[in-house]
C-alpha atoms as a PDB file:
ATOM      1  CA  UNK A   1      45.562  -2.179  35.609  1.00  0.00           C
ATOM      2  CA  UNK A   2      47.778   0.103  34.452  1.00  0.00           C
ATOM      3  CA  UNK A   3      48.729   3.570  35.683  1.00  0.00           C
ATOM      4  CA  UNK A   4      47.126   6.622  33.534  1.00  0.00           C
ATOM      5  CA  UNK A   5      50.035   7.928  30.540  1.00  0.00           C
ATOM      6  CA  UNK A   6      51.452  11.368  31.887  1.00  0.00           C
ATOM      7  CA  UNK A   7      50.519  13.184  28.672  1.00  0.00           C
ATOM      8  CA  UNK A   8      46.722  12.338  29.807  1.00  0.00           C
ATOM      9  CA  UNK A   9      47.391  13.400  32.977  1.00  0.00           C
ATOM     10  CA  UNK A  10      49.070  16.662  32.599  1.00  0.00           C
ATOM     11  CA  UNK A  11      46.468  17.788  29.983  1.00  0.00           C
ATOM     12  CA  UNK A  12      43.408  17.141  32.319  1.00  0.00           C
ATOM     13  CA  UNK A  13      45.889  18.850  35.124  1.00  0.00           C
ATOM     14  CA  UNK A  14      46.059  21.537  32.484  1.00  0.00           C
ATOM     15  CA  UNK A  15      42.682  22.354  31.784  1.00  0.00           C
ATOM     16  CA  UNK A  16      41.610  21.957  35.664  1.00  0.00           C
ATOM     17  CA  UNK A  17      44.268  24.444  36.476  1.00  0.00           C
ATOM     18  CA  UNK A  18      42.764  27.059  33.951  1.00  0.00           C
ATOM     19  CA  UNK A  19      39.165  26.221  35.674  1.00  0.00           C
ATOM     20  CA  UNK A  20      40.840  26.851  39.349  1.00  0.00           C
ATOM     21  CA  UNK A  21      42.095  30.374  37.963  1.00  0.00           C
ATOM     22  CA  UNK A  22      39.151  31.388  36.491  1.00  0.00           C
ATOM     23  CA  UNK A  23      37.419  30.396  39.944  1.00  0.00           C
ATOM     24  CA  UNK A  24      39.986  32.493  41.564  1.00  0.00           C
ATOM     25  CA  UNK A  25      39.489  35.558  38.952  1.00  0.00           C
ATOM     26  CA  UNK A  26      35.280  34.801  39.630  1.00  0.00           C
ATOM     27  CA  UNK A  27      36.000  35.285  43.046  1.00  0.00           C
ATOM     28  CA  UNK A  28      38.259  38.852  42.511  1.00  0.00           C
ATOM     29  CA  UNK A  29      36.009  40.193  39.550  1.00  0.00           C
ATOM     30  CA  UNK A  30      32.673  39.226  42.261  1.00  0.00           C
ATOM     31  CA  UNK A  31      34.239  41.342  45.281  1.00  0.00           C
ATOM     32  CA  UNK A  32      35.626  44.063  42.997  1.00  0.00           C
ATOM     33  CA  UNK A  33      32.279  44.477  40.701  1.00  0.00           C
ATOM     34  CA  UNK A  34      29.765  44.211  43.852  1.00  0.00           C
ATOM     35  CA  UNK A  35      29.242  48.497  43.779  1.00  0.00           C
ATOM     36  CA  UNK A  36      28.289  48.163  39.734  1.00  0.00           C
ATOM     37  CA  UNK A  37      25.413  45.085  39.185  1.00  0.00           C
ATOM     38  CA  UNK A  38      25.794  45.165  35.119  1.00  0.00           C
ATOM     39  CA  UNK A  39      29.675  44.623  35.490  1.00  0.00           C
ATOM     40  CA  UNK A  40      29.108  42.051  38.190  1.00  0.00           C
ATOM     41  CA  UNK A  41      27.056  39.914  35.966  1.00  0.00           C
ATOM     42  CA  UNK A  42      28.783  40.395  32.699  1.00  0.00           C
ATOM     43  CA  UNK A  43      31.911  39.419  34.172  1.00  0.00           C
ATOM     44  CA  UNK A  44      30.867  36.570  36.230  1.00  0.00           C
ATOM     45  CA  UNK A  45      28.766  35.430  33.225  1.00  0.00           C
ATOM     46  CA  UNK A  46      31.796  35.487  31.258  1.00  0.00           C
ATOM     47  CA  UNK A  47      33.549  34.024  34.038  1.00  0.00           C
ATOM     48  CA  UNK A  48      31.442  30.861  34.377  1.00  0.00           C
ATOM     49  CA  UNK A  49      31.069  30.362  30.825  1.00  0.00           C
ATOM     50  CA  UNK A  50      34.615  30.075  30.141  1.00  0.00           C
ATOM     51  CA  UNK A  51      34.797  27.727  33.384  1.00  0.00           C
ATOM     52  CA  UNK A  52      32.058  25.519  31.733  1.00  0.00           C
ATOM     53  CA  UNK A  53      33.456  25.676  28.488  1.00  0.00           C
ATOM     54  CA  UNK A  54      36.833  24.418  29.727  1.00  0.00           C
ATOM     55  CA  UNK A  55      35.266  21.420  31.720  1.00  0.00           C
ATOM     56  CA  UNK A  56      33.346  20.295  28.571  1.00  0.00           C
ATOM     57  CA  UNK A  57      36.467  19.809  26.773  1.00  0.00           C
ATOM     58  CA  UNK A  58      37.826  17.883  29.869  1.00  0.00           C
ATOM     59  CA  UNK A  59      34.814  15.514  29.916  1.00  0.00           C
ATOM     60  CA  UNK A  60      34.813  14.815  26.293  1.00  0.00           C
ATOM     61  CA  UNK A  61      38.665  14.549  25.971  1.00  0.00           C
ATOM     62  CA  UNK A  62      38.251  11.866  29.359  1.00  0.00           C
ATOM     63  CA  UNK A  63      34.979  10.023  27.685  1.00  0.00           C
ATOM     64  CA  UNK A  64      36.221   9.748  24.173  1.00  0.00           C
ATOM     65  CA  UNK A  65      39.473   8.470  25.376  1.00  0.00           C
ATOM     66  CA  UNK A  66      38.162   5.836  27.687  1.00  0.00           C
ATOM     67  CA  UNK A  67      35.712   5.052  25.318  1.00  0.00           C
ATOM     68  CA  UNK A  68      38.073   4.666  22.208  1.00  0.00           C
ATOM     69  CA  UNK A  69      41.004   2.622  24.705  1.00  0.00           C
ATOM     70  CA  UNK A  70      37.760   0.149  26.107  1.00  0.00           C
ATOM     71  CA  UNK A  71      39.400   1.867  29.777  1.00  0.00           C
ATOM     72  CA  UNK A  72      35.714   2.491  30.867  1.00  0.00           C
ATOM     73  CA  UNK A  73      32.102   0.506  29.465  1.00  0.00           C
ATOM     74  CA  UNK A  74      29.381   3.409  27.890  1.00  0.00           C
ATOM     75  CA  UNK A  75      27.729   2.861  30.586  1.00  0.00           C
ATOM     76  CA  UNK A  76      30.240   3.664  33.342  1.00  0.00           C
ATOM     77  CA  UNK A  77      31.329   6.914  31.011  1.00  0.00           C
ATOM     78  CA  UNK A  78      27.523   8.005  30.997  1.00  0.00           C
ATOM     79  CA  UNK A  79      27.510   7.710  34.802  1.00  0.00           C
ATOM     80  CA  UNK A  80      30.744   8.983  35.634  1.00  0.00           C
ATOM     81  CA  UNK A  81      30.461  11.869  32.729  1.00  0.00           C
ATOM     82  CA  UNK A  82      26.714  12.813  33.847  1.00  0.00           C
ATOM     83  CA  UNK A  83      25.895  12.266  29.585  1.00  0.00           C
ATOM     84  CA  UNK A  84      23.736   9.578  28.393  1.00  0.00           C
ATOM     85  CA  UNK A  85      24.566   6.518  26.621  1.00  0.00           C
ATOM     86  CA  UNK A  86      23.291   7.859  23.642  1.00  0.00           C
ATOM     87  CA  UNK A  87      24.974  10.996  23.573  1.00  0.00           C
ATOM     88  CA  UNK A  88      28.329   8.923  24.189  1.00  0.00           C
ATOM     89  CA  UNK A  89      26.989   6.740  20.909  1.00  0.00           C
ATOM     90  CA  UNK A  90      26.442   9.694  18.703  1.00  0.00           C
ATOM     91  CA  UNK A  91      29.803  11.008  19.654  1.00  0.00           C
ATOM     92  CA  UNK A  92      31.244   7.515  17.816  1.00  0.00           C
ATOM     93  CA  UNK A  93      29.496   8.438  14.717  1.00  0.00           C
ATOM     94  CA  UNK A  94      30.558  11.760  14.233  1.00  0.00           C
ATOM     95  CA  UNK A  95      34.356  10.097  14.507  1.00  0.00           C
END
């Protein structure tokens, strides 16, 4: 098996290094917002939004690629991606 191509590797690294600083900023805008409720849960809203926003990309940019290089089955992208088979299928068509 062969190692995984650097340009894969730094983009995931990428996009899990913008999730780890909005984690971080999460964590600052929570202690700093705790005295005013409406910016605490705008910002942390925002916050996690823009965290889960950044991991869908990831796990579509991982599935698609091991699906379209045959790296991983559809089934062991549905498992390991938490998406189901058919979801992974659909994704094909719209290609």
């Amino acid at each position: 098996m062969s190692g995984v191509p650097e340009t894969v590797a730094d983009q995931a690294k990428d996009r899990l290094e913008k999730v780890q600083k909005l984690v971080a900023f999460g964590l600052l805008a929570d202690e700093a917002n705790r005295h005013d409720q409406r910016e605490w849960y705008r910002t942390l809203l925002r916050t996690a939004a823009d965290a889960r926003e950044q991991l869908r990309f990831l796990e579509r940019e991982l599935s698609d690629r091991a699906d379209t290089e045959k790296i991983l089955t559809p089934s062991e992208i549905a498992e390991a991606g938490k998406i189901t088979r058919a979801a992974l299928y659909k994704r094909r068509e719209k290609s």
